[in-house]
PDB file of N, CA and C in Angstrom:
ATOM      1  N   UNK A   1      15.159  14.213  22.050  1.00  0.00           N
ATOM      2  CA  UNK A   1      13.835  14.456  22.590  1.00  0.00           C
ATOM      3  C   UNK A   1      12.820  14.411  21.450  1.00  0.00           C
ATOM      4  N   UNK A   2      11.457  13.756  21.896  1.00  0.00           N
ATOM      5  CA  UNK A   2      10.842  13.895  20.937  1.00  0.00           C
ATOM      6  C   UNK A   2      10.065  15.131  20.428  1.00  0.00           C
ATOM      7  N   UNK A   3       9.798  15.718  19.264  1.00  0.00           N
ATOM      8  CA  UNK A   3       9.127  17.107  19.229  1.00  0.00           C
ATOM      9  C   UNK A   3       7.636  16.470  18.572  1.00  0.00           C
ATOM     10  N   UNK A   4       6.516  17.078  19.173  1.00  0.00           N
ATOM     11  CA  UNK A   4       5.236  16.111  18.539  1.00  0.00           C
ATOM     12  C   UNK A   4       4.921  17.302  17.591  1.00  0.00           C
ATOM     13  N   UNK A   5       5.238  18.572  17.139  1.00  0.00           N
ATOM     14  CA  UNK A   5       5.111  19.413  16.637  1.00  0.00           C
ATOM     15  C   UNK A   5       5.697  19.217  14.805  1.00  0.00           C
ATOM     16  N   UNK A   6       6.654  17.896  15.348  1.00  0.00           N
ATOM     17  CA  UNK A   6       7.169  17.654  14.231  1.00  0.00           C
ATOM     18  C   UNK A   6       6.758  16.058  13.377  1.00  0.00           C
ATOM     19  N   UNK A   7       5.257  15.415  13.933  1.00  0.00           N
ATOM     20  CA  UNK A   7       4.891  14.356  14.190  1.00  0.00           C
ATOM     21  C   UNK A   7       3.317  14.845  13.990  1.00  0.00           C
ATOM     22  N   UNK A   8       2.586  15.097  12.946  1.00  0.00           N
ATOM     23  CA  UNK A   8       0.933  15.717  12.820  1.00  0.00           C
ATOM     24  C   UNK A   8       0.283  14.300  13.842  1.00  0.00           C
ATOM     25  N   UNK A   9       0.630  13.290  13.070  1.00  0.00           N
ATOM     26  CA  UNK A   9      -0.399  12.281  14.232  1.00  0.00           C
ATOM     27  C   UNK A   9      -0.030  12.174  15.579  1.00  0.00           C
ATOM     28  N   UNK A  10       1.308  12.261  16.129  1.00  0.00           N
ATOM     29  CA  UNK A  10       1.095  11.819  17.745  1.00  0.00           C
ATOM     30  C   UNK A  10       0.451  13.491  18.346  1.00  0.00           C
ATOM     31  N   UNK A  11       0.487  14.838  17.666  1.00  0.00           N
ATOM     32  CA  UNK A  11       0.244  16.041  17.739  1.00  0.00           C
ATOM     33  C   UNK A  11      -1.368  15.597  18.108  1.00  0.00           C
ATOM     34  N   UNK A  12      -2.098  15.470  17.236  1.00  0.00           N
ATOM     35  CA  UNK A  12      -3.455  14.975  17.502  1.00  0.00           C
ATOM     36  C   UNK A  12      -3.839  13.668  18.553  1.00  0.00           C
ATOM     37  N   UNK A  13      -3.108  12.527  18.438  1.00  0.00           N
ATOM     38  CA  UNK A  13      -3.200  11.912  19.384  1.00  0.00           C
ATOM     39  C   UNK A  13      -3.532  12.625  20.894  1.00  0.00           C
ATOM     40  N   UNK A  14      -2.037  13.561  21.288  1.00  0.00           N
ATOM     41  CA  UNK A  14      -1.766  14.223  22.190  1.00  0.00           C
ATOM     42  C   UNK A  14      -3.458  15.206  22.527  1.00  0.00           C
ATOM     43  N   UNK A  15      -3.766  15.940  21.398  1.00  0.00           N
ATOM     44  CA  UNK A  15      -4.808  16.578  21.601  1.00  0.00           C
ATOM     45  C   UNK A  15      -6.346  15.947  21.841  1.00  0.00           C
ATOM     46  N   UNK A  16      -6.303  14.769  21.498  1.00  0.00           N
ATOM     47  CA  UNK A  16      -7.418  14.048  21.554  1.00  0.00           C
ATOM     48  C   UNK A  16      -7.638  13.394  23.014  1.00  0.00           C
ATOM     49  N   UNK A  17      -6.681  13.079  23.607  1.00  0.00           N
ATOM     50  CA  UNK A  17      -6.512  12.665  24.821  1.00  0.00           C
ATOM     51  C   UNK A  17      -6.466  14.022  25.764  1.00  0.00           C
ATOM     52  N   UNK A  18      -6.482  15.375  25.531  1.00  0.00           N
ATOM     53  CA  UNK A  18      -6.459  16.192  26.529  1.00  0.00           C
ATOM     54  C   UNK A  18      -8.246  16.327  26.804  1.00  0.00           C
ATOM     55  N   UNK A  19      -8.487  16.240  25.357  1.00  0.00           N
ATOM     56  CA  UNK A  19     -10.003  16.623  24.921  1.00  0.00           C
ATOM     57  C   UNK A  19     -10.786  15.687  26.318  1.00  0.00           C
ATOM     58  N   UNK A  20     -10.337  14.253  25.727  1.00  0.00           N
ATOM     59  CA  UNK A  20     -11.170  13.443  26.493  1.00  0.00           C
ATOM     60  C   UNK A  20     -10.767  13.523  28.049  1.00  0.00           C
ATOM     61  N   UNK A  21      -9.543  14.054  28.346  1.00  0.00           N
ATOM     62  CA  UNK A  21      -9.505  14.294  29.854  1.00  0.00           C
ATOM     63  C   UNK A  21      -9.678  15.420  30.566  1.00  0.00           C
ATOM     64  N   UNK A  22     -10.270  16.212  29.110  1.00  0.00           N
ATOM     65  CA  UNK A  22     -10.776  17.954  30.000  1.00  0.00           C
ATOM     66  C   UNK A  22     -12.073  17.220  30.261  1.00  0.00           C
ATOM     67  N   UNK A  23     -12.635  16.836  29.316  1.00  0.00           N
ATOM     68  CA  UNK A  23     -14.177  16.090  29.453  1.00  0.00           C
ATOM     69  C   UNK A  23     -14.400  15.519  30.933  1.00  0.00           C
ATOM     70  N   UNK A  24     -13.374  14.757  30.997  1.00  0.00           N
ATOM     71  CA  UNK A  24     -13.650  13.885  32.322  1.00  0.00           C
ATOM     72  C   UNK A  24     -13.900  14.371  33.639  1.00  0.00           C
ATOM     73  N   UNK A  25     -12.301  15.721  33.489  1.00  0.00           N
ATOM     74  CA  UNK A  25     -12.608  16.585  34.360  1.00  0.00           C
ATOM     75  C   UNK A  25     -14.188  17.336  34.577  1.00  0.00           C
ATOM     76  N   UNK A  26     -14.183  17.801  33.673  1.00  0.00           N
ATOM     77  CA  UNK A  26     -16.277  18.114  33.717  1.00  0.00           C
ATOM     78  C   UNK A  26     -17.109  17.809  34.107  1.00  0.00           C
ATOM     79  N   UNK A  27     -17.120  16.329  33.893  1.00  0.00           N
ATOM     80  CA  UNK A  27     -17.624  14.820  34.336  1.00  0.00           C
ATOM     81  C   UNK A  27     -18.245  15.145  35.799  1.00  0.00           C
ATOM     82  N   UNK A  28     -16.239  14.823  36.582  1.00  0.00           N
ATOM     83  CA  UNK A  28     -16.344  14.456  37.576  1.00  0.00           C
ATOM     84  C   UNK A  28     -16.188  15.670  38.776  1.00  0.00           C
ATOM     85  N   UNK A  29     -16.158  17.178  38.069  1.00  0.00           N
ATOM     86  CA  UNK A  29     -16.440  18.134  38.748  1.00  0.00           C
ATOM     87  C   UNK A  29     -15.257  19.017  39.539  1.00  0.00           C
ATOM     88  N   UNK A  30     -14.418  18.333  38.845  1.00  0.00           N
ATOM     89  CA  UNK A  30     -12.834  18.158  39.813  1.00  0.00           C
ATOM     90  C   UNK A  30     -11.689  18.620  38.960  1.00  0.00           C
ATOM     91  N   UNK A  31     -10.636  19.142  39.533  1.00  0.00           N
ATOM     92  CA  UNK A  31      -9.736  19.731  38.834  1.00  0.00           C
ATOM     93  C   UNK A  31      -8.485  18.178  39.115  1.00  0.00           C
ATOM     94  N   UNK A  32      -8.999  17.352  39.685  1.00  0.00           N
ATOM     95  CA  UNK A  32      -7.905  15.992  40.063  1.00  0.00           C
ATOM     96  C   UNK A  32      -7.797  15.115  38.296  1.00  0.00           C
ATOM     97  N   UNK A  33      -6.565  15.272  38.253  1.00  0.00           N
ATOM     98  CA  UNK A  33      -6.306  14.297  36.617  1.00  0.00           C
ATOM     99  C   UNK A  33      -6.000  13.229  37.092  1.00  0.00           C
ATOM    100  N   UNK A  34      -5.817  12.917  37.690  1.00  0.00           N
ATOM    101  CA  UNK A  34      -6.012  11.245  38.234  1.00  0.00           C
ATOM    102  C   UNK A  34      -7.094  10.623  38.640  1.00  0.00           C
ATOM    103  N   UNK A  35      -8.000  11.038  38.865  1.00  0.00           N
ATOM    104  CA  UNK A  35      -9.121  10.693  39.536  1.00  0.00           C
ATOM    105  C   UNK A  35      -9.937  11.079  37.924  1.00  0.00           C
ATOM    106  N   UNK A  36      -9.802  11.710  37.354  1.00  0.00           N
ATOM    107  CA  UNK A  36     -10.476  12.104  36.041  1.00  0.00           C
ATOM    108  C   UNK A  36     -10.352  10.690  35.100  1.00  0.00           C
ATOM    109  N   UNK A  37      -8.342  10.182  35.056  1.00  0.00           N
ATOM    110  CA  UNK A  37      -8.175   9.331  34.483  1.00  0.00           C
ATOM    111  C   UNK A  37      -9.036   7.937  35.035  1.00  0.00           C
ATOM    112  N   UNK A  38      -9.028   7.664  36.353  1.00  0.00           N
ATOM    113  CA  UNK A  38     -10.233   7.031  36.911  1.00  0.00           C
ATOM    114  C   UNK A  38     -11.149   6.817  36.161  1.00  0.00           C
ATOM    115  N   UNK A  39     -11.760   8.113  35.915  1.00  0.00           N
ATOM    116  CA  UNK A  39     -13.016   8.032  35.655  1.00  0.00           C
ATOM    117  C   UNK A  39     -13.428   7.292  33.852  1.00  0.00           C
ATOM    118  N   UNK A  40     -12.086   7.872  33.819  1.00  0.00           N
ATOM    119  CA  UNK A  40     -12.044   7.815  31.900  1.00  0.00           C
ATOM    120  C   UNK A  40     -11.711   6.071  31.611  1.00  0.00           C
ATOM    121  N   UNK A  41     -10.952   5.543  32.455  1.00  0.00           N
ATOM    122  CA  UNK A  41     -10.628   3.717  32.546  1.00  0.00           C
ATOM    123  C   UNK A  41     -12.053   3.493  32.882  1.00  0.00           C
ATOM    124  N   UNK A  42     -12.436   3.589  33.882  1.00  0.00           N
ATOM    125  CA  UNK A  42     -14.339   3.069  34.112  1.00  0.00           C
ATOM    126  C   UNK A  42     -14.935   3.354  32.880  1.00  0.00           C
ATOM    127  N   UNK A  43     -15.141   4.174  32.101  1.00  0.00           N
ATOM    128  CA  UNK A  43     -16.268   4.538  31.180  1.00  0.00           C
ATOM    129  C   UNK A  43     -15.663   4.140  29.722  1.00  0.00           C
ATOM    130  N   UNK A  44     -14.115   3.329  29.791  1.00  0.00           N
ATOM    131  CA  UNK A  44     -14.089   3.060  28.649  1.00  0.00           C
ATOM    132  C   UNK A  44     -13.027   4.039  27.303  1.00  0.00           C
ATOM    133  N   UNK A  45     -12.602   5.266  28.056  1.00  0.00           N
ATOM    134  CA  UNK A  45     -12.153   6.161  27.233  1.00  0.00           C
ATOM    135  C   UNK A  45     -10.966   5.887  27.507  1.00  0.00           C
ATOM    136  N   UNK A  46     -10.020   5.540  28.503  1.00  0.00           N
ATOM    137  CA  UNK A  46      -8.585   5.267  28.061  1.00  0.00           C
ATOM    138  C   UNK A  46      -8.324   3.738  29.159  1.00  0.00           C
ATOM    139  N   UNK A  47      -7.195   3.030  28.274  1.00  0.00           N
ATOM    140  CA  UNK A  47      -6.804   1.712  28.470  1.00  0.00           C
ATOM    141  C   UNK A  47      -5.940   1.510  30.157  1.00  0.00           C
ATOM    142  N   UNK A  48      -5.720   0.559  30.484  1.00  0.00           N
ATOM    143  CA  UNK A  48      -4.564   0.920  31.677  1.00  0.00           C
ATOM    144  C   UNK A  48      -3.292   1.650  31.886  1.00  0.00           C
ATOM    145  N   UNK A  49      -2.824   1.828  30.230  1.00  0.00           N
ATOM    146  CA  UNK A  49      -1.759   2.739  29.959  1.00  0.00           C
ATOM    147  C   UNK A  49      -1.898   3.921  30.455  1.00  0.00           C
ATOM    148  N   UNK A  50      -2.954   4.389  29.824  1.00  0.00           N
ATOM    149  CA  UNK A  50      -3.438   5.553  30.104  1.00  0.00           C
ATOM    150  C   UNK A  50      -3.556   6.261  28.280  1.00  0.00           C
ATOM    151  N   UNK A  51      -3.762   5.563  27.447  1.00  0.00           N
ATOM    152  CA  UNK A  51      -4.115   5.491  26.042  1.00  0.00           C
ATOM    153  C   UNK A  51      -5.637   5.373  25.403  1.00  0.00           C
ATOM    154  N   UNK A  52      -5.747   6.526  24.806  1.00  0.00           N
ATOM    155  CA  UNK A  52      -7.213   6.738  24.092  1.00  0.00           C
ATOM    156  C   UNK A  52      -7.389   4.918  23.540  1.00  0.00           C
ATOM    157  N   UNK A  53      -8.836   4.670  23.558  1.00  0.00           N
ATOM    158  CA  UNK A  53      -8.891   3.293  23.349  1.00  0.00           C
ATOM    159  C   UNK A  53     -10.207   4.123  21.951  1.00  0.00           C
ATOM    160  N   UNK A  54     -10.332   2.719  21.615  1.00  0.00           N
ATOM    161  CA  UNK A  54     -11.390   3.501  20.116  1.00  0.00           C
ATOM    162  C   UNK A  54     -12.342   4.308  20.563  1.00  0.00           C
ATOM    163  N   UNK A  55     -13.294   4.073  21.704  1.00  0.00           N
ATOM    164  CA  UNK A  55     -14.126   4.742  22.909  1.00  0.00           C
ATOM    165  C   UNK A  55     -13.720   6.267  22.616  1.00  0.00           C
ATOM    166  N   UNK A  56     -12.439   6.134  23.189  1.00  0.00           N
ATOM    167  CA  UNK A  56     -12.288   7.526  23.432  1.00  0.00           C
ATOM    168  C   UNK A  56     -11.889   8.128  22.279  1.00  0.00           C
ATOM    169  N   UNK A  57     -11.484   7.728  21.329  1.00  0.00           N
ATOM    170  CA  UNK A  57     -11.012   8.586  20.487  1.00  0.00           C
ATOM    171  C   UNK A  57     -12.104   9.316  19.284  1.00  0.00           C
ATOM    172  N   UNK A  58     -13.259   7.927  19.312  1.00  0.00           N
ATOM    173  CA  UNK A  58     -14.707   8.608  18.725  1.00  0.00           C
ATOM    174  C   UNK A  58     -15.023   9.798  19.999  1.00  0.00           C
ATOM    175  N   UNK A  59     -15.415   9.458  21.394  1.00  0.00           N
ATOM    176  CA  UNK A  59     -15.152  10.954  22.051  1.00  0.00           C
ATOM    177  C   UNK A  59     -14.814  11.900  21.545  1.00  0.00           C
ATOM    178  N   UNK A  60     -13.380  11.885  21.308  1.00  0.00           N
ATOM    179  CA  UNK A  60     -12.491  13.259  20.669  1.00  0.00           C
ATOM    180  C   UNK A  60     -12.621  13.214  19.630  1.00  0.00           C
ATOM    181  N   UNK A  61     -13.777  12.657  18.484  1.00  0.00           N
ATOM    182  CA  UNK A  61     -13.872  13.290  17.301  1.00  0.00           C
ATOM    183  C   UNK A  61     -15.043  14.201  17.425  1.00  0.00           C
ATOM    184  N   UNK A  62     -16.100  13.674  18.664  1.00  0.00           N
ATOM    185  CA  UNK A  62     -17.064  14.204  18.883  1.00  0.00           C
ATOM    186  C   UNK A  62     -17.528  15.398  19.481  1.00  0.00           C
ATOM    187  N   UNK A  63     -16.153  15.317  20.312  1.00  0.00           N
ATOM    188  CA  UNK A  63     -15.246  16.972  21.162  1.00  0.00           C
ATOM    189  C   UNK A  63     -15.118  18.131  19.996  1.00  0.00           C
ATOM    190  N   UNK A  64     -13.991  17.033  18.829  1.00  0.00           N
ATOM    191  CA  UNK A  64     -13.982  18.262  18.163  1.00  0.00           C
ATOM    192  C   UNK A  64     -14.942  18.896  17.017  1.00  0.00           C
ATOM    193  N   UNK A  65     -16.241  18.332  17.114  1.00  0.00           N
ATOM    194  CA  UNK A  65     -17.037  18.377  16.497  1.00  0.00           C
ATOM    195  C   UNK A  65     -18.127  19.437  16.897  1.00  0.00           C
ATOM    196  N   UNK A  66     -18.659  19.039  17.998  1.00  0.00           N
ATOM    197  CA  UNK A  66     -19.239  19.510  18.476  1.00  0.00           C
ATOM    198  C   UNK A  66     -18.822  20.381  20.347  1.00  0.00           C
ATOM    199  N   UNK A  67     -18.168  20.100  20.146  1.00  0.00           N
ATOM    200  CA  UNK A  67     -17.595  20.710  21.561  1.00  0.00           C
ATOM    201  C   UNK A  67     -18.348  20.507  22.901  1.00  0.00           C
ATOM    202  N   UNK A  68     -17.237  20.965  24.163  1.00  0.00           N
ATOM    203  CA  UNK A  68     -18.012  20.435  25.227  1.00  0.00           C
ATOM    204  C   UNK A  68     -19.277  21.031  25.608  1.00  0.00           C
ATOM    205  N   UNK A  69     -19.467  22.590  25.300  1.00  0.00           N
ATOM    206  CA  UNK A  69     -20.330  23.313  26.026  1.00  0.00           C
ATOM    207  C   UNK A  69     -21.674  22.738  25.186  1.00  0.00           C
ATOM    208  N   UNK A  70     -21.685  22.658  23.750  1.00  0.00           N
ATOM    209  CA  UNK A  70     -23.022  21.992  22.936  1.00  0.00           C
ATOM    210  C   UNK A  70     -22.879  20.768  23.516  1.00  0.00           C
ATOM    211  N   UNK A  71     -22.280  19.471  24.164  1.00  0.00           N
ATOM    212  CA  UNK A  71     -22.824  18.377  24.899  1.00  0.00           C
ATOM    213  C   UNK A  71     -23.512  18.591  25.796  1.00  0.00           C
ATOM    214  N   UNK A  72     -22.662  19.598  26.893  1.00  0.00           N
ATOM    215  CA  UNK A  72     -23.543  19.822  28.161  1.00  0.00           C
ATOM    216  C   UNK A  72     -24.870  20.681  27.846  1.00  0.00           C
ATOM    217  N   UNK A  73     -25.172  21.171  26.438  1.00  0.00           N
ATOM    218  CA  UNK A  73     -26.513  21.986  26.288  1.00  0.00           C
ATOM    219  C   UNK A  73     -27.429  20.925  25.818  1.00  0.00           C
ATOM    220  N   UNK A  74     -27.028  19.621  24.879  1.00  0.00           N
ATOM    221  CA  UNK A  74     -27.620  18.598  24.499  1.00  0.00           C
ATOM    222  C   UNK A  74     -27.988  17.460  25.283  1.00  0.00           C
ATOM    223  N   UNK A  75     -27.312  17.536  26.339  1.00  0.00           N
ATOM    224  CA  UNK A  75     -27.724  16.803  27.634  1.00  0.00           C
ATOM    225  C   UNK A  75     -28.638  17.081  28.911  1.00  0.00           C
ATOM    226  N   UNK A  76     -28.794  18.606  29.216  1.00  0.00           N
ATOM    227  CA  UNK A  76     -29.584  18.798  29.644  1.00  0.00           C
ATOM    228  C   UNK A  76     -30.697  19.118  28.953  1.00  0.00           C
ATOM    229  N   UNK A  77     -30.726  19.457  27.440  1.00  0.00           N
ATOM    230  CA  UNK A  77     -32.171  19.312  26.817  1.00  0.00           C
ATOM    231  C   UNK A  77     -32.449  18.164  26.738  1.00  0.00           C
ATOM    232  N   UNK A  78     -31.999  16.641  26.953  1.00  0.00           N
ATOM    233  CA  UNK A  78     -32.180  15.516  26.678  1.00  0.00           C
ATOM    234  C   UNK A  78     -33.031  15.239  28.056  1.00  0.00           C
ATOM    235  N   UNK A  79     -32.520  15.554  29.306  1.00  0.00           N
ATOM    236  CA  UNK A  79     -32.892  15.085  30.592  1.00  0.00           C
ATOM    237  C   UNK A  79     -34.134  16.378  30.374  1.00  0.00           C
ATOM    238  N   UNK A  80     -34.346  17.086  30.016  1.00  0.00           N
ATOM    239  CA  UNK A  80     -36.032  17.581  30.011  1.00  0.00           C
ATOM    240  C   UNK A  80     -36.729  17.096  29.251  1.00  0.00           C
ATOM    241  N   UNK A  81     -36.348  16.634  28.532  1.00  0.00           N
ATOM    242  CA  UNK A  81     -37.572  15.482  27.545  1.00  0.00           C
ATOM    243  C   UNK A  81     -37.587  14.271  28.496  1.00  0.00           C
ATOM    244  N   UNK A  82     -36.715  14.177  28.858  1.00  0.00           N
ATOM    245  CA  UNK A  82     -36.798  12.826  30.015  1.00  0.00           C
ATOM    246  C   UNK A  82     -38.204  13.098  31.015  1.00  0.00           C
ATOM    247  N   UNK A  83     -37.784  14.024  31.463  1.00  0.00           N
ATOM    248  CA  UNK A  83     -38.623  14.837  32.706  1.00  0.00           C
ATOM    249  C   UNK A  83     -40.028  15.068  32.009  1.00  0.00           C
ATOM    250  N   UNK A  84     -40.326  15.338  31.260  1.00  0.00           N
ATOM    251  CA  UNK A  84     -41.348  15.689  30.110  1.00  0.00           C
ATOM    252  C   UNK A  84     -42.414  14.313  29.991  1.00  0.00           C
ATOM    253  N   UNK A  85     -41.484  13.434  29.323  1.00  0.00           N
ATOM    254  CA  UNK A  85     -42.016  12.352  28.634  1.00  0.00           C
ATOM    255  C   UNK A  85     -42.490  11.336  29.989  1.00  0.00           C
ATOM    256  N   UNK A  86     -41.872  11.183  31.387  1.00  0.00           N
ATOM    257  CA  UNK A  86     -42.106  10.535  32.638  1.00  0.00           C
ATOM    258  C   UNK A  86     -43.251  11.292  32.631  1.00  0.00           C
ATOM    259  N   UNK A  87     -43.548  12.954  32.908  1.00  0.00           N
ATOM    260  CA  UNK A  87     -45.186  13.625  33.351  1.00  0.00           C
ATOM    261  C   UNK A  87     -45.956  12.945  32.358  1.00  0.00           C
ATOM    262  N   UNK A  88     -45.529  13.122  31.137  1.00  0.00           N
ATOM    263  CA  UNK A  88     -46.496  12.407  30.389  1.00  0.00           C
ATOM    264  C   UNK A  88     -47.159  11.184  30.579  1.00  0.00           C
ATOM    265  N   UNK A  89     -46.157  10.171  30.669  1.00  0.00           N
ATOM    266  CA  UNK A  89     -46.806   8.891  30.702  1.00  0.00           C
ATOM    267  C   UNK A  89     -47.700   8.520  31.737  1.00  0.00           C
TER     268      UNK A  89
END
């Protein structure tokens, strides 16, 4: 059996791909990992395998960088400048 505990890169692999499919879940509002993976083949984050593609794996550097809850705070401050800058014009 394989142990990924005993393997630092497929260990991270493994974690980088949960990252990007907790994300998805978020996304798409849903506790469904298939329908998440769906979502993650449409947008580019994993291949037909079901394998982080470069897409996704900048994702999961960006996960672990900044995490999900600072995206979803950087995204809705983004869509009020949106909202902002439309009154404006």
């Amino acid at each position: 059996m394989f142990n990924v505990c005993s393997c630092p890169p497929a260990m991270c692999d493994c974690l980088h791909r949960n990252a990007v499919l907790s994300h998805c879940l978020c996304e798409i509002g849903s506790s469904d990992q298939e329908a998440a993976m769906k979502y993650g083949l449409r947008k580019g984050f994993f291949d037909i395998d079901g394998q982080l593609t470069s897409t996704g794996n900048t994702l999961a550097q960006v996960l672990g960088v900044f995490g999900e809850a600072e995206l979803v705070e950087l995204r809705i401050m983004l869509s009020k400048e949106d909202v902002g800058f439309a009154k404006a014009a």
